[in-house]
PDB file of N, CA and C in Angstrom:
ATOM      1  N   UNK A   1     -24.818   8.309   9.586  1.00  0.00           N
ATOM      2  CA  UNK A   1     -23.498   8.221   9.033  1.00  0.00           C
ATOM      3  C   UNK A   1     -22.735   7.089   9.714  1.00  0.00           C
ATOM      4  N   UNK A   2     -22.105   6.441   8.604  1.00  0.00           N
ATOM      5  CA  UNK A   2     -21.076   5.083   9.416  1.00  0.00           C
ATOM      6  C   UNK A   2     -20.090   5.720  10.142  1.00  0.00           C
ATOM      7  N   UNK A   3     -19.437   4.731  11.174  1.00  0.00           N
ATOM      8  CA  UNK A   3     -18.495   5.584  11.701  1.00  0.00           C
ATOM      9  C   UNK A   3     -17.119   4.979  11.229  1.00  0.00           C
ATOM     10  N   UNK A   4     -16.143   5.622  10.565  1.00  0.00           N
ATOM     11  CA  UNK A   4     -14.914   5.174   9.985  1.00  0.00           C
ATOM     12  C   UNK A   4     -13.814   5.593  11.119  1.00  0.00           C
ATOM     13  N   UNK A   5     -13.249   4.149  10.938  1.00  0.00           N
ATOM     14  CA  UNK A   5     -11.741   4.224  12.259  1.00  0.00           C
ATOM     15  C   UNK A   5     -10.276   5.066  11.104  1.00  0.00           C
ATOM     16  N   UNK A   6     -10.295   6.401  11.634  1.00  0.00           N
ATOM     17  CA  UNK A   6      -9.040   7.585  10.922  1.00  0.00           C
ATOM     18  C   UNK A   6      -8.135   6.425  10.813  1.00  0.00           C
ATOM     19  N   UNK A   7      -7.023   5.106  11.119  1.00  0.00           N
ATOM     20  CA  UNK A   7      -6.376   4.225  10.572  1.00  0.00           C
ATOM     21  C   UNK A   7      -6.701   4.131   9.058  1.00  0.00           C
ATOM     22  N   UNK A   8      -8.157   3.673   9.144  1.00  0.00           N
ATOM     23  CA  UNK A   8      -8.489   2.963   7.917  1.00  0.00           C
ATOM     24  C   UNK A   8      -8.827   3.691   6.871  1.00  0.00           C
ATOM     25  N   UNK A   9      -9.281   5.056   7.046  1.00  0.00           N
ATOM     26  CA  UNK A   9      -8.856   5.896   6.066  1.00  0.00           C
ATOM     27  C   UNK A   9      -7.356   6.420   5.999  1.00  0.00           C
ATOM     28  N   UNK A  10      -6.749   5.980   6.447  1.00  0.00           N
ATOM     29  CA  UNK A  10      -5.159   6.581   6.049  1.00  0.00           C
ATOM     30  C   UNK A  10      -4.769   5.655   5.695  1.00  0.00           C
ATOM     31  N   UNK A  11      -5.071   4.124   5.769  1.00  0.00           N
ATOM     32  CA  UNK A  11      -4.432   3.197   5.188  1.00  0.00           C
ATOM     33  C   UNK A  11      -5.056   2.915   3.668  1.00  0.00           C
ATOM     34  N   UNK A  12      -6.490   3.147   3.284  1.00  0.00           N
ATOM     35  CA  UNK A  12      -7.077   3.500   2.136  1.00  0.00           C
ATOM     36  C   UNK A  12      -6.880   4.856   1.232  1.00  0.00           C
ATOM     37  N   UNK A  13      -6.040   5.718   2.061  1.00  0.00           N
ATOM     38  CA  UNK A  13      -5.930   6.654   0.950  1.00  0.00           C
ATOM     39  C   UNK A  13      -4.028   6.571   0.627  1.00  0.00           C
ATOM     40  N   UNK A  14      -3.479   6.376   1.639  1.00  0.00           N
ATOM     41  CA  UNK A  14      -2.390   5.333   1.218  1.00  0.00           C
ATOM     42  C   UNK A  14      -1.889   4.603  -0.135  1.00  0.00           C
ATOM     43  N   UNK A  15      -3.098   3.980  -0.204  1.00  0.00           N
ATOM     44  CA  UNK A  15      -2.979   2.793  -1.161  1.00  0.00           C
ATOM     45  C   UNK A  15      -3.408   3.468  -2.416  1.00  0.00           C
ATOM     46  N   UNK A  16      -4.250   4.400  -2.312  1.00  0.00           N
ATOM     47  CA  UNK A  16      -4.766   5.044  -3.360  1.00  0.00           C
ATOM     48  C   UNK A  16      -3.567   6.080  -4.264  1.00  0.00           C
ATOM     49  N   UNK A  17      -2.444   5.899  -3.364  1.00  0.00           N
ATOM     50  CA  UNK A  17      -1.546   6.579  -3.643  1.00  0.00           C
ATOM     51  C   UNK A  17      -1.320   6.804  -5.151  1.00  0.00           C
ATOM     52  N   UNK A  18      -0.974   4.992  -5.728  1.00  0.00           N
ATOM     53  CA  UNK A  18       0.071   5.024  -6.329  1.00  0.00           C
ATOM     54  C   UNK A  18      -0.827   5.736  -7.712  1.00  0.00           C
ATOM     55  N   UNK A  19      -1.800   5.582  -7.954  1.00  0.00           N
ATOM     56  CA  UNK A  19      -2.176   5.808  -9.512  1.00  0.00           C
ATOM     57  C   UNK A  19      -1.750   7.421  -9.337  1.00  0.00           C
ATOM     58  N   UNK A  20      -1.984   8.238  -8.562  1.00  0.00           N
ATOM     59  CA  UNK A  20      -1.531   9.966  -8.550  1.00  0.00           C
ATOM     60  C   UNK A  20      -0.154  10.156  -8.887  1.00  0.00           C
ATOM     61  N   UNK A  21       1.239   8.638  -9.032  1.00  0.00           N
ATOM     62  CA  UNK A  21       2.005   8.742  -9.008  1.00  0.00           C
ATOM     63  C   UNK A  21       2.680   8.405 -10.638  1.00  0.00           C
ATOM     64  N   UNK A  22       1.647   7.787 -10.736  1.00  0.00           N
ATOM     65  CA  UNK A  22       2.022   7.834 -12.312  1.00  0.00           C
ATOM     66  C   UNK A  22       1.624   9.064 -13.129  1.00  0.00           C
ATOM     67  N   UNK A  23       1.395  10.289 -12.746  1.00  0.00           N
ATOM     68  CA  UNK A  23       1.259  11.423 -13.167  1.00  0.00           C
ATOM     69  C   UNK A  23       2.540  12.150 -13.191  1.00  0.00           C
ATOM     70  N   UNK A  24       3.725  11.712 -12.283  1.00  0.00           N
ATOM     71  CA  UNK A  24       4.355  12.568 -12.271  1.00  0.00           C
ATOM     72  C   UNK A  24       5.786  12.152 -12.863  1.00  0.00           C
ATOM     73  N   UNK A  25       5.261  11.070 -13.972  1.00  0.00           N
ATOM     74  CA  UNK A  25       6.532  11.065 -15.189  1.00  0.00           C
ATOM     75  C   UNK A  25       6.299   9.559 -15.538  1.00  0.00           C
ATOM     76  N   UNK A  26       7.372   9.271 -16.332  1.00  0.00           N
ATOM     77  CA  UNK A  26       7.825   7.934 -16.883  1.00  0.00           C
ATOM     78  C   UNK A  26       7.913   7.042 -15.606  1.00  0.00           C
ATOM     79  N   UNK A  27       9.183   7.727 -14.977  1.00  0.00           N
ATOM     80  CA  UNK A  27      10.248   6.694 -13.827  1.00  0.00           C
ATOM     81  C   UNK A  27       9.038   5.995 -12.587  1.00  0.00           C
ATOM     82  N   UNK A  28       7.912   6.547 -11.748  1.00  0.00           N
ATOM     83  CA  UNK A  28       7.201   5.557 -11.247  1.00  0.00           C
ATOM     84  C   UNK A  28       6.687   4.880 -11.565  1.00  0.00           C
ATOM     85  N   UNK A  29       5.714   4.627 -12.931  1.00  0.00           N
ATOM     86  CA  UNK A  29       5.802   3.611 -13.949  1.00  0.00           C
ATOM     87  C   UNK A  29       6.958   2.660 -13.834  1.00  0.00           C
ATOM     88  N   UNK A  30       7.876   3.200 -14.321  1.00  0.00           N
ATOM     89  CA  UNK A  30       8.755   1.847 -14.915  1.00  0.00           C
ATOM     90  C   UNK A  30       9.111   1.125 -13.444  1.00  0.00           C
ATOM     91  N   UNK A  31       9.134   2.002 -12.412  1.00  0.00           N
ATOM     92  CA  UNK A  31       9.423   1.850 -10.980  1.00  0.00           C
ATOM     93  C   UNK A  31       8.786   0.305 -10.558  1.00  0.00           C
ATOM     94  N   UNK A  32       7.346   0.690 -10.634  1.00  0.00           N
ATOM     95  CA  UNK A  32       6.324  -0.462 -10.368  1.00  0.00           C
ATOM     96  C   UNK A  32       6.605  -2.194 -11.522  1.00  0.00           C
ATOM     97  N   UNK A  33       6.833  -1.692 -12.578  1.00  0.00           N
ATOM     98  CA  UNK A  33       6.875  -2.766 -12.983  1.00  0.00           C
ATOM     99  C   UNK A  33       8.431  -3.583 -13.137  1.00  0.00           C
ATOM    100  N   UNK A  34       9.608  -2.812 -12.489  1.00  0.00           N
ATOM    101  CA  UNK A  34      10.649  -3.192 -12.342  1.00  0.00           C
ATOM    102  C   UNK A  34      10.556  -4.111 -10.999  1.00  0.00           C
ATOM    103  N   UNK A  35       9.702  -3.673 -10.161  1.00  0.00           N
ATOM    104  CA  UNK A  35       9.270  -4.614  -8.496  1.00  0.00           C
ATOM    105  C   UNK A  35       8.589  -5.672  -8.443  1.00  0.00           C
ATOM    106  N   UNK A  36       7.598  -5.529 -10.078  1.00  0.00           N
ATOM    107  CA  UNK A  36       6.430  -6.326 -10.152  1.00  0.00           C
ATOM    108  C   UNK A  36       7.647  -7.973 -10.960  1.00  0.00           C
ATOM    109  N   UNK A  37       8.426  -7.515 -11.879  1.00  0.00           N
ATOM    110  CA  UNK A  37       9.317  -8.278 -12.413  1.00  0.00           C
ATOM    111  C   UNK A  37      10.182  -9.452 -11.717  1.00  0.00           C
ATOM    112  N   UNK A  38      10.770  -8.415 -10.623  1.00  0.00           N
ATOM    113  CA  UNK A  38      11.960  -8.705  -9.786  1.00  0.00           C
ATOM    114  C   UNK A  38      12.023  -9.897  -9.570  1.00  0.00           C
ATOM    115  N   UNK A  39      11.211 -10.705  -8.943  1.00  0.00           N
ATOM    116  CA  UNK A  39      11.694 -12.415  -8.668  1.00  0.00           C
ATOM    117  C   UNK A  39      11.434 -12.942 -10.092  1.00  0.00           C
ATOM    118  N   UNK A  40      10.993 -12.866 -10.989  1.00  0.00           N
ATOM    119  CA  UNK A  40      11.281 -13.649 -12.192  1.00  0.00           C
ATOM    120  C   UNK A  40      12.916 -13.382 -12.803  1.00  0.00           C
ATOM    121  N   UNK A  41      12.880 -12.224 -13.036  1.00  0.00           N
ATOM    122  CA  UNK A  41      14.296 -11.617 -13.341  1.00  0.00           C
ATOM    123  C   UNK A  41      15.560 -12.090 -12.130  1.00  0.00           C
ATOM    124  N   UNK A  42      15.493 -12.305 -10.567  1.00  0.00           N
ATOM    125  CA  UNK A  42      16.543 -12.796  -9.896  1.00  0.00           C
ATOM    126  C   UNK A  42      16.430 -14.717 -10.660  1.00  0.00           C
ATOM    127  N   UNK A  43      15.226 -14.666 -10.765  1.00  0.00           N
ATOM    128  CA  UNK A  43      15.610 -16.614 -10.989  1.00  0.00           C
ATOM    129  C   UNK A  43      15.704 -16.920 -12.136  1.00  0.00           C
ATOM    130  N   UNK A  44      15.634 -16.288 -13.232  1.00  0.00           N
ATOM    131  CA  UNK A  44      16.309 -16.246 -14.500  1.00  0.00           C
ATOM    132  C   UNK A  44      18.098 -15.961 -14.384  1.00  0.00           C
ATOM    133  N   UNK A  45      18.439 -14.899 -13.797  1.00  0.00           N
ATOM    134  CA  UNK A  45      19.739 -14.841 -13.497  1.00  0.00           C
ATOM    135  C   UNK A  45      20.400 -15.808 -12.640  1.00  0.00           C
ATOM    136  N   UNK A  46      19.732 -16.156 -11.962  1.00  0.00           N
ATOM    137  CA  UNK A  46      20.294 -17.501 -11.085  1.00  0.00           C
ATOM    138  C   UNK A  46      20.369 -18.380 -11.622  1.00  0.00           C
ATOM    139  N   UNK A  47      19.558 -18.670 -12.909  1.00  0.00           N
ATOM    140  CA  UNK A  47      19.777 -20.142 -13.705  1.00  0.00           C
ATOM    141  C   UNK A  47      20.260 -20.002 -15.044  1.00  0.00           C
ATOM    142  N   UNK A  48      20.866 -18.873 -15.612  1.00  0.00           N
ATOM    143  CA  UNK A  48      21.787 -18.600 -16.562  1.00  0.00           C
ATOM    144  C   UNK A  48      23.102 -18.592 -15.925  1.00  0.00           C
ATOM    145  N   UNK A  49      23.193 -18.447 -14.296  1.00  0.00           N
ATOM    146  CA  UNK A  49      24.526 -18.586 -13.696  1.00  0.00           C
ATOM    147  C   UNK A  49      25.008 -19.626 -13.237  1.00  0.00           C
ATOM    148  N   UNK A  50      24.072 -21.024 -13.655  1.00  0.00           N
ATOM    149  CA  UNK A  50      24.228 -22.586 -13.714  1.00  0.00           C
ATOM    150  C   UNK A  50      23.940 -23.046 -12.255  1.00  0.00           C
ATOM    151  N   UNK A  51      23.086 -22.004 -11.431  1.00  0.00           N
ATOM    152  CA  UNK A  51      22.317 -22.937 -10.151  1.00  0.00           C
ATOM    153  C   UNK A  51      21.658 -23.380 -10.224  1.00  0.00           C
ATOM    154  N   UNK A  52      21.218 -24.478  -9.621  1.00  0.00           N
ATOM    155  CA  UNK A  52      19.994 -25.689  -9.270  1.00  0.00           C
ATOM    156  C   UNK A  52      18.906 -25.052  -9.480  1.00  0.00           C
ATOM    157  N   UNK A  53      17.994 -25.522  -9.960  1.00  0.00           N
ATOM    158  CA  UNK A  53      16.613 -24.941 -10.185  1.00  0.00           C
ATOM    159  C   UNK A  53      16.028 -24.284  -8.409  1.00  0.00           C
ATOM    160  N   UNK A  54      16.378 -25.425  -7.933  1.00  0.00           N
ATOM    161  CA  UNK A  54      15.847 -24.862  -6.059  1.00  0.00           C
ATOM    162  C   UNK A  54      16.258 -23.500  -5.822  1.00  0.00           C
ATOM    163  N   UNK A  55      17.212 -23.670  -5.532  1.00  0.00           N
ATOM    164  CA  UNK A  55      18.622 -22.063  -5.264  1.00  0.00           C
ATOM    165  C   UNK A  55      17.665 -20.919  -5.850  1.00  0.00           C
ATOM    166  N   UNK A  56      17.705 -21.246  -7.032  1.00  0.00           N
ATOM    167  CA  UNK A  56      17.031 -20.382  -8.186  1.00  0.00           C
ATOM    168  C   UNK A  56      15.582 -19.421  -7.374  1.00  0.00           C
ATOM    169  N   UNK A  57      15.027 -20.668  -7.507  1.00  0.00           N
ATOM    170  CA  UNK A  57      13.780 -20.419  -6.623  1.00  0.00           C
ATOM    171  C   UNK A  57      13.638 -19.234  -5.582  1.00  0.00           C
ATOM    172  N   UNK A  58      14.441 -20.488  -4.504  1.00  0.00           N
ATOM    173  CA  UNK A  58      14.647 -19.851  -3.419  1.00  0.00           C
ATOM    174  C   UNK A  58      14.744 -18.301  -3.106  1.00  0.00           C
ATOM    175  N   UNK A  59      15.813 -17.881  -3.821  1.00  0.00           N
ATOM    176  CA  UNK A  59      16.561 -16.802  -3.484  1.00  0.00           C
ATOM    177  C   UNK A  59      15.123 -15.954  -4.570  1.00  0.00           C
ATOM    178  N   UNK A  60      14.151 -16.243  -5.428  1.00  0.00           N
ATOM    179  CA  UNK A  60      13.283 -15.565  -6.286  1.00  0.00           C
ATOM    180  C   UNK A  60      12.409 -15.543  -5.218  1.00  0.00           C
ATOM    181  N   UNK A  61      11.945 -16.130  -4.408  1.00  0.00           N
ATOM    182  CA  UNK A  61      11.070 -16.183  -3.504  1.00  0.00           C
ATOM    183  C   UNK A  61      11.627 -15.391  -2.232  1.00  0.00           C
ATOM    184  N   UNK A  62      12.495 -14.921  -1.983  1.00  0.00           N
ATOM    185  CA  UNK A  62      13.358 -14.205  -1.089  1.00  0.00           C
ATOM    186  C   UNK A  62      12.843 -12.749  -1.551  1.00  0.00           C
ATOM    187  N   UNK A  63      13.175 -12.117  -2.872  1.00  0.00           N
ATOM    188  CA  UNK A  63      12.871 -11.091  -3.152  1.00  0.00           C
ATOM    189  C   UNK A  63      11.856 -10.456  -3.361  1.00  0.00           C
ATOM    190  N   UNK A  64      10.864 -11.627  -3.233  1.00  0.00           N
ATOM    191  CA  UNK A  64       9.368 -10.681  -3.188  1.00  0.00           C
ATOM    192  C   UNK A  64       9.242 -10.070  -1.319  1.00  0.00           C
ATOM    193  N   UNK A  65       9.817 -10.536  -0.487  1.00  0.00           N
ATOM    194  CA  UNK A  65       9.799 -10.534   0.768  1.00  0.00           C
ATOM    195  C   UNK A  65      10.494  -9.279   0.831  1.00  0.00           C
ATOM    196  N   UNK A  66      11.488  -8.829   0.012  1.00  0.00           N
ATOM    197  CA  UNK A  66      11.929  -7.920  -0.101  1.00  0.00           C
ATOM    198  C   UNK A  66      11.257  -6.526  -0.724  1.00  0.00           C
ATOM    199  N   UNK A  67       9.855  -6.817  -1.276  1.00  0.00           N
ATOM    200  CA  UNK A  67       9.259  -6.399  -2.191  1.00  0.00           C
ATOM    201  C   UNK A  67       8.247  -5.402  -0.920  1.00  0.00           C
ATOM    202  N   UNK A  68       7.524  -6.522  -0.496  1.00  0.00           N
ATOM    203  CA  UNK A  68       6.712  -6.311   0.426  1.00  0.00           C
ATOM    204  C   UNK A  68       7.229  -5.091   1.645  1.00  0.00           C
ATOM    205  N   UNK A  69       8.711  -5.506   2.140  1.00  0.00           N
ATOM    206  CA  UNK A  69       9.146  -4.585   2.737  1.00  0.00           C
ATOM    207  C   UNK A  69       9.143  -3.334   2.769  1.00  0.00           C
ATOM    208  N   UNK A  70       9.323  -3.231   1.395  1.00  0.00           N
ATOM    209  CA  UNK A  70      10.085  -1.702   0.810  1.00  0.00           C
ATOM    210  C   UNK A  70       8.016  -1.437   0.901  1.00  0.00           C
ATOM    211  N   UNK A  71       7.033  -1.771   0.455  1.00  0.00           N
ATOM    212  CA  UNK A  71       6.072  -1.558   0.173  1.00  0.00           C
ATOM    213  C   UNK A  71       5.456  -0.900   1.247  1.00  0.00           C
ATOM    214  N   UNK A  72       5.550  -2.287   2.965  1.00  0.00           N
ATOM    215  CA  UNK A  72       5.587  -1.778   3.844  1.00  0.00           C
ATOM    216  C   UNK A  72       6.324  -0.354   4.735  1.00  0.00           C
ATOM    217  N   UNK A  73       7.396  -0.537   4.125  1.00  0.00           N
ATOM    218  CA  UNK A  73       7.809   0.763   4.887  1.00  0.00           C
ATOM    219  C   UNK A  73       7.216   2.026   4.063  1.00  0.00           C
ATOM    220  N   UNK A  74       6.783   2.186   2.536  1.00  0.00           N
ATOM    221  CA  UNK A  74       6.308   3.458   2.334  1.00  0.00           C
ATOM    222  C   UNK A  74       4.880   3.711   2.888  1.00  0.00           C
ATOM    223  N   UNK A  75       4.303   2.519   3.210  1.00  0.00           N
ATOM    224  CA  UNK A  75       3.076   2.613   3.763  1.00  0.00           C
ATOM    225  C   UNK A  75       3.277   3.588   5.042  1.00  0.00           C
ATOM    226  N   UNK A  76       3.677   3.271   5.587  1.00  0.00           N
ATOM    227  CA  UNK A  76       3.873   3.647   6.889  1.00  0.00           C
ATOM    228  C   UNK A  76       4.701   4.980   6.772  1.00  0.00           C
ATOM    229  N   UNK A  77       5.801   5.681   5.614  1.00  0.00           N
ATOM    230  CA  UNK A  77       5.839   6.801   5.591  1.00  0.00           C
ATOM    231  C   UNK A  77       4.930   7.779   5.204  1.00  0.00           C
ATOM    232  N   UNK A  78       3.845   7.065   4.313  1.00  0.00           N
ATOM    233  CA  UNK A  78       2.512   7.595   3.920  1.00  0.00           C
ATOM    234  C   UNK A  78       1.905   8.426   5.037  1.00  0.00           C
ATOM    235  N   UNK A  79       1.716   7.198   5.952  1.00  0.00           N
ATOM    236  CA  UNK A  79       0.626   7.167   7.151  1.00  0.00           C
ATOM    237  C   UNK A  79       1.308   8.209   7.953  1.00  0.00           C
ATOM    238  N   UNK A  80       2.710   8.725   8.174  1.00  0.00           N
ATOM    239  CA  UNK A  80       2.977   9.311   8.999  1.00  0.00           C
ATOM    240  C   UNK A  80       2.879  10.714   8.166  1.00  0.00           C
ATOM    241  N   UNK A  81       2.655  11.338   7.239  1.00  0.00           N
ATOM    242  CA  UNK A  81       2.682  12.111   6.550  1.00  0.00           C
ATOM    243  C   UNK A  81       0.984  12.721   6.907  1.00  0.00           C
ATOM    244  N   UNK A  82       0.490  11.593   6.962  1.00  0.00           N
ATOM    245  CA  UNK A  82      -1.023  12.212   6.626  1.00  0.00           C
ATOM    246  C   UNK A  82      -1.759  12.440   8.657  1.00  0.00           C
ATOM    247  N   UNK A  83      -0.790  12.300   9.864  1.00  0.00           N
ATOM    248  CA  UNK A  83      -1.243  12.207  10.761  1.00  0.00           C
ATOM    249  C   UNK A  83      -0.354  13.625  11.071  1.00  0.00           C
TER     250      UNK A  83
END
């Protein structure tokens, strides 16, 4: 038998999370693809509000960082759940 480091199964069943989560309605669905959207949708609004294409960017590229965060921290409420 291989030997598996308990991290790496909690960080693999973690991740395995999300499809169990679309079982439990509409709203995590729409959840995921409202996050998956998000920097297209901030730099569309930024350039219907007559900023520089850069700005635009910028601040679209800001919010995936923001994305990751929120991603990171449920990871890690995951992980503390399952220890």
């Amino acid at each position: 038998m291989i030997p598996v480091d308990p991290g790496t199964v909690t960080t693999i069943r973690a991740l395995d999370e999300g499809s169990e989560e679309l079982f439990g309605g509409f709203w995590p669905f729409i959840r995921r693809t409202l996050m998956l959207f998000l920097p297209l949708w901030v730099w569309l609004l930024m350039w219907a509000a007559g900023m520089p294409n850069i700005v635009s960017a910028l601040f679209s590229g800001l919010s995936l960082s923001i994305i990751v965060a929120i991603e990171r921290y449920k990871l890690r409420q995951m992980a503390g759940k399952d220890n």
